[in-house]
N, C-alpha and C. Protein backbone atom coordinates (compact mmCIF):
# COMPACT_ATOMS: atom_id res chain seq x y z
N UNK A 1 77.47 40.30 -8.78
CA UNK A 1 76.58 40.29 -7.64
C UNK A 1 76.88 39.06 -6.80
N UNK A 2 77.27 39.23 -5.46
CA UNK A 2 77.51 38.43 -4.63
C UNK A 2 75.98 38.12 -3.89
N UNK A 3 75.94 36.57 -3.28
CA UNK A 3 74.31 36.27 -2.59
C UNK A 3 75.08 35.26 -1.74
N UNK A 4 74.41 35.45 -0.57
CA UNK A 4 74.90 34.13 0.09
C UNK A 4 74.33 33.07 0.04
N UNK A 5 74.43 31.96 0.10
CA UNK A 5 73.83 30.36 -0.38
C UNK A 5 72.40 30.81 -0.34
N UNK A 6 71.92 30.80 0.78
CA UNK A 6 70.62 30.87 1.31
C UNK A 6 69.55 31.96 0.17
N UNK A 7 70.21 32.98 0.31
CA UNK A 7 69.85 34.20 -0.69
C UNK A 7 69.97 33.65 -2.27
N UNK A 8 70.44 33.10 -2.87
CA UNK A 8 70.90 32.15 -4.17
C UNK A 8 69.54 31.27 -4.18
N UNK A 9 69.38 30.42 -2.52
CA UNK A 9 68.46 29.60 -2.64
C UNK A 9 67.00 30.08 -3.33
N UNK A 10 66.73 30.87 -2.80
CA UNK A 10 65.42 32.06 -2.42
C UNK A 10 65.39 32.40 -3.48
N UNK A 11 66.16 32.75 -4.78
CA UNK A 11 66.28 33.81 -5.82
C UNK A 11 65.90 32.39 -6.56
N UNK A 12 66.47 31.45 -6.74
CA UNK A 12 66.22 30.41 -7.80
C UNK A 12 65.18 29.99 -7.52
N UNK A 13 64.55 29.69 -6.17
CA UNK A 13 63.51 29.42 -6.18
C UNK A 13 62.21 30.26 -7.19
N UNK A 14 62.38 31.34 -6.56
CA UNK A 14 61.71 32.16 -6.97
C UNK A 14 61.32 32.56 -8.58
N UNK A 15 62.76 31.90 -9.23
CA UNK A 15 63.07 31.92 -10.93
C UNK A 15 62.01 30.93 -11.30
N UNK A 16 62.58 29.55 -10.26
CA UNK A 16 61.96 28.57 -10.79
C UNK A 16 60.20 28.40 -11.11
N UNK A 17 59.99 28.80 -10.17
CA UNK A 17 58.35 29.78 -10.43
C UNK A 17 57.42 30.16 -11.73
N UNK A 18 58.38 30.96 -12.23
CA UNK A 18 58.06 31.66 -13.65
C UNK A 18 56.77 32.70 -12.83
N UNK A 19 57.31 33.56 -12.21
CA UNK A 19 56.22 34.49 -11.89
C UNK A 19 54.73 34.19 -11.34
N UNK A 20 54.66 32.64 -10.97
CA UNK A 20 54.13 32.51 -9.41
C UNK A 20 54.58 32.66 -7.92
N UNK A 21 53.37 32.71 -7.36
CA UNK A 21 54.00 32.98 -5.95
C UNK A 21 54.34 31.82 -5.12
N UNK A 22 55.26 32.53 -4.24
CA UNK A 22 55.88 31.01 -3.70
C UNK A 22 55.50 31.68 -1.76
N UNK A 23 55.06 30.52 -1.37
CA UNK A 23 55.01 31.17 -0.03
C UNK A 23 55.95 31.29 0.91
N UNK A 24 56.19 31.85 1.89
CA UNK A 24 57.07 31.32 2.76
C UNK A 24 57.27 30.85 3.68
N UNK A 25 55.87 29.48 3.94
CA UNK A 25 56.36 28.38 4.16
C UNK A 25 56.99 27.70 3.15
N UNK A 26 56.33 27.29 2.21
CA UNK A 26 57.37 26.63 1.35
C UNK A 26 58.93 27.37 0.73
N UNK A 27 59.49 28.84 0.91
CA UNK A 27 60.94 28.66 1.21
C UNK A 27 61.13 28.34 2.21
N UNK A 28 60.52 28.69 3.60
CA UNK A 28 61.17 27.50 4.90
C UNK A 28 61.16 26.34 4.86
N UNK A 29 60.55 25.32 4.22
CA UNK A 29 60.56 24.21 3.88
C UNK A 29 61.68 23.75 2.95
N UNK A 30 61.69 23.94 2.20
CA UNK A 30 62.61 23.81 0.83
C UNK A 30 63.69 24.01 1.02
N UNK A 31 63.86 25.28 1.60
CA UNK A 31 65.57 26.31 2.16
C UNK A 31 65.58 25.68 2.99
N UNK A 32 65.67 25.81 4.04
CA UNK A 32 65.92 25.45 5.63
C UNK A 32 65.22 24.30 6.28
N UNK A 33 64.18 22.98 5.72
CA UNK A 33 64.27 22.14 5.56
C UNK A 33 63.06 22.32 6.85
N UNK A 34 62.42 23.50 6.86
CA UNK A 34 61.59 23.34 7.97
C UNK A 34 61.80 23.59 9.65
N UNK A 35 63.71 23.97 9.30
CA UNK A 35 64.00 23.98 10.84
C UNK A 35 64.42 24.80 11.41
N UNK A 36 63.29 26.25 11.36
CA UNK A 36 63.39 27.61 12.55
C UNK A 36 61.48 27.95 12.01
N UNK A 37 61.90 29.12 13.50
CA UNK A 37 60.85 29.37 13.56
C UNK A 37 60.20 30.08 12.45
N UNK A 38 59.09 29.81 11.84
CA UNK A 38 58.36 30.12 10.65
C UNK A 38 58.28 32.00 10.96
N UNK A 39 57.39 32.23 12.16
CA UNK A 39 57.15 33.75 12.84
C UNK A 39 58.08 34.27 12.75
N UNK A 40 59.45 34.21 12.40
CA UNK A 40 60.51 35.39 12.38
C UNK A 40 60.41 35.95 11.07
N UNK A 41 60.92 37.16 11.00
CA UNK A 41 61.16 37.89 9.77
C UNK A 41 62.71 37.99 9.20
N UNK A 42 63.01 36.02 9.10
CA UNK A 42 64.26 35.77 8.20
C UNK A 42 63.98 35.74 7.06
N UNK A 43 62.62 35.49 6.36
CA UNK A 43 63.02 35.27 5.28
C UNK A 43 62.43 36.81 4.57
N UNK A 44 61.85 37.72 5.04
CA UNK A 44 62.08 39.30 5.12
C UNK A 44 63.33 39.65 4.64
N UNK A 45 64.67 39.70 6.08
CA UNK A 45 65.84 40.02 5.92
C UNK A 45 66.55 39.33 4.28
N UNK A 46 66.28 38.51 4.27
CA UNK A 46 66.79 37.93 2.86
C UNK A 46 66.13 38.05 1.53
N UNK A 47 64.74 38.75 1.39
CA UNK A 47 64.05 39.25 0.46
C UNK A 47 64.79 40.46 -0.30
N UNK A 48 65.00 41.58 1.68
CA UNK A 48 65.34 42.59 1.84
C UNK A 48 66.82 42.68 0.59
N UNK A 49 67.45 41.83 1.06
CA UNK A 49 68.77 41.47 0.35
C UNK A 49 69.13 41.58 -0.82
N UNK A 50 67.94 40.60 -0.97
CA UNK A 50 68.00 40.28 -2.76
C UNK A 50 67.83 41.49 -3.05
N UNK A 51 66.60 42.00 -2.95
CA UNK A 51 66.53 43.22 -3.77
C UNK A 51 67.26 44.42 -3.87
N UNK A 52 67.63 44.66 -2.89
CA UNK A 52 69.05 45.46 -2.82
C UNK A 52 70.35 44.66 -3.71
N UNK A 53 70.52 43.49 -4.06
CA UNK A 53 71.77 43.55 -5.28
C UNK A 53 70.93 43.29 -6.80
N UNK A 54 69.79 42.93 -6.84
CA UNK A 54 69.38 42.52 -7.62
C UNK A 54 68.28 44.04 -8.11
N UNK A 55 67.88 44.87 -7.67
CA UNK A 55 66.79 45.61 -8.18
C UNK A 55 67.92 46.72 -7.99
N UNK A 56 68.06 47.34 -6.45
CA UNK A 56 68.42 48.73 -5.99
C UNK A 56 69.25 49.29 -7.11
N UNK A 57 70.56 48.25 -7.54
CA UNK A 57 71.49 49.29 -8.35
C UNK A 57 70.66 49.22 -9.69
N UNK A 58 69.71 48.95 -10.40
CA UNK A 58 69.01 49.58 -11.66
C UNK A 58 67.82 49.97 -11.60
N UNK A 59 67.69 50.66 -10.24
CA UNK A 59 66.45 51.06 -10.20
C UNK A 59 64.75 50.55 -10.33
N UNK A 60 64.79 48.95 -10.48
CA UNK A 60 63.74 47.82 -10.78
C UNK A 60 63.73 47.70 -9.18
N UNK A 61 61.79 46.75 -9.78
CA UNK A 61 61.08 46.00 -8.42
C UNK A 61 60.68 44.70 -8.94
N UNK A 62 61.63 43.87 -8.96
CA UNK A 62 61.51 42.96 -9.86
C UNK A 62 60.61 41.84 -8.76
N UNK A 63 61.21 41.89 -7.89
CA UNK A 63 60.84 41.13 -6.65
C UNK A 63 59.05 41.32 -5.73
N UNK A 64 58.25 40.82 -6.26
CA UNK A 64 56.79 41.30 -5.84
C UNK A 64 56.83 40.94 -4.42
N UNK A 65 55.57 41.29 -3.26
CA UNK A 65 55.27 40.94 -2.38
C UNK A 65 53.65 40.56 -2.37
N UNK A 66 53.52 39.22 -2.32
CA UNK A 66 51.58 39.94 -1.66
C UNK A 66 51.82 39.27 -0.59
N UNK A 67 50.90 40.36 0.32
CA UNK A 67 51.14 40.54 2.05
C UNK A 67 50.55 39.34 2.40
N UNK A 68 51.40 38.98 3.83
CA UNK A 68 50.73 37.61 4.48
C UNK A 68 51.02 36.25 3.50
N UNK A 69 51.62 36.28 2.38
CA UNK A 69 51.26 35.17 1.69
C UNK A 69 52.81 35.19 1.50
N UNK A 70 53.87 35.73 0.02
CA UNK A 70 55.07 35.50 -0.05
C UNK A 70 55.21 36.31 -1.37
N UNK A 71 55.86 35.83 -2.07
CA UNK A 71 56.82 36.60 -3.23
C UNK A 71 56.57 35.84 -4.57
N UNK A 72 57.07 36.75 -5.44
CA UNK A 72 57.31 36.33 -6.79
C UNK A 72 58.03 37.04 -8.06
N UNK A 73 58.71 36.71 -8.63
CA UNK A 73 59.84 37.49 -9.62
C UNK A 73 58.80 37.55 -10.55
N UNK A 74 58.69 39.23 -11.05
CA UNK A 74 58.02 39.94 -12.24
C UNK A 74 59.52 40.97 -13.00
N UNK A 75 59.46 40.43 -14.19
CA UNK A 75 60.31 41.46 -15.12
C UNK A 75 59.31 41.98 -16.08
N UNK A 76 58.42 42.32 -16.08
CA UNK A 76 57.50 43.22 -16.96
C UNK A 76 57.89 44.21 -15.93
């Protein structure tokens, strides 16, 4: 499975967690150091990503969403 830096970033973050949620301000903060606009749906496109190399080919949703807030890695 190939990720690009950014996408790598996002995924470890997300490890690092242990199945809390992480918002996304704090991956814009952390990743990108705070410097684009928060209102875009980049860090969407790169959710989008992950889960497509990481879930799509075995059929898992490993990758949670709660709305308005951000993400979190579940393997149950």
């Amino acid at each position: 499975m190939n990720l690009t830096l950014r996408a790598y970033q996002i995924l470890v973050k997300l490890l690092e967690q242990k199945g809390e949620f992480v918002s996304k301000q704090v991956l814009v903060t952390e990743i990108w150091g705070g410097s684009f606009d928060f209102n875009t749906n980049t860090i969407e496109v790169y959710i989008s990503f992950i889960r497509n190399k990481l879930d799509k080919p075995f059929g898992k949703n490993t990758i949670k969403t709660k709305v308005g807030y951000g993400y979190y890695i579940d393997f149950n």
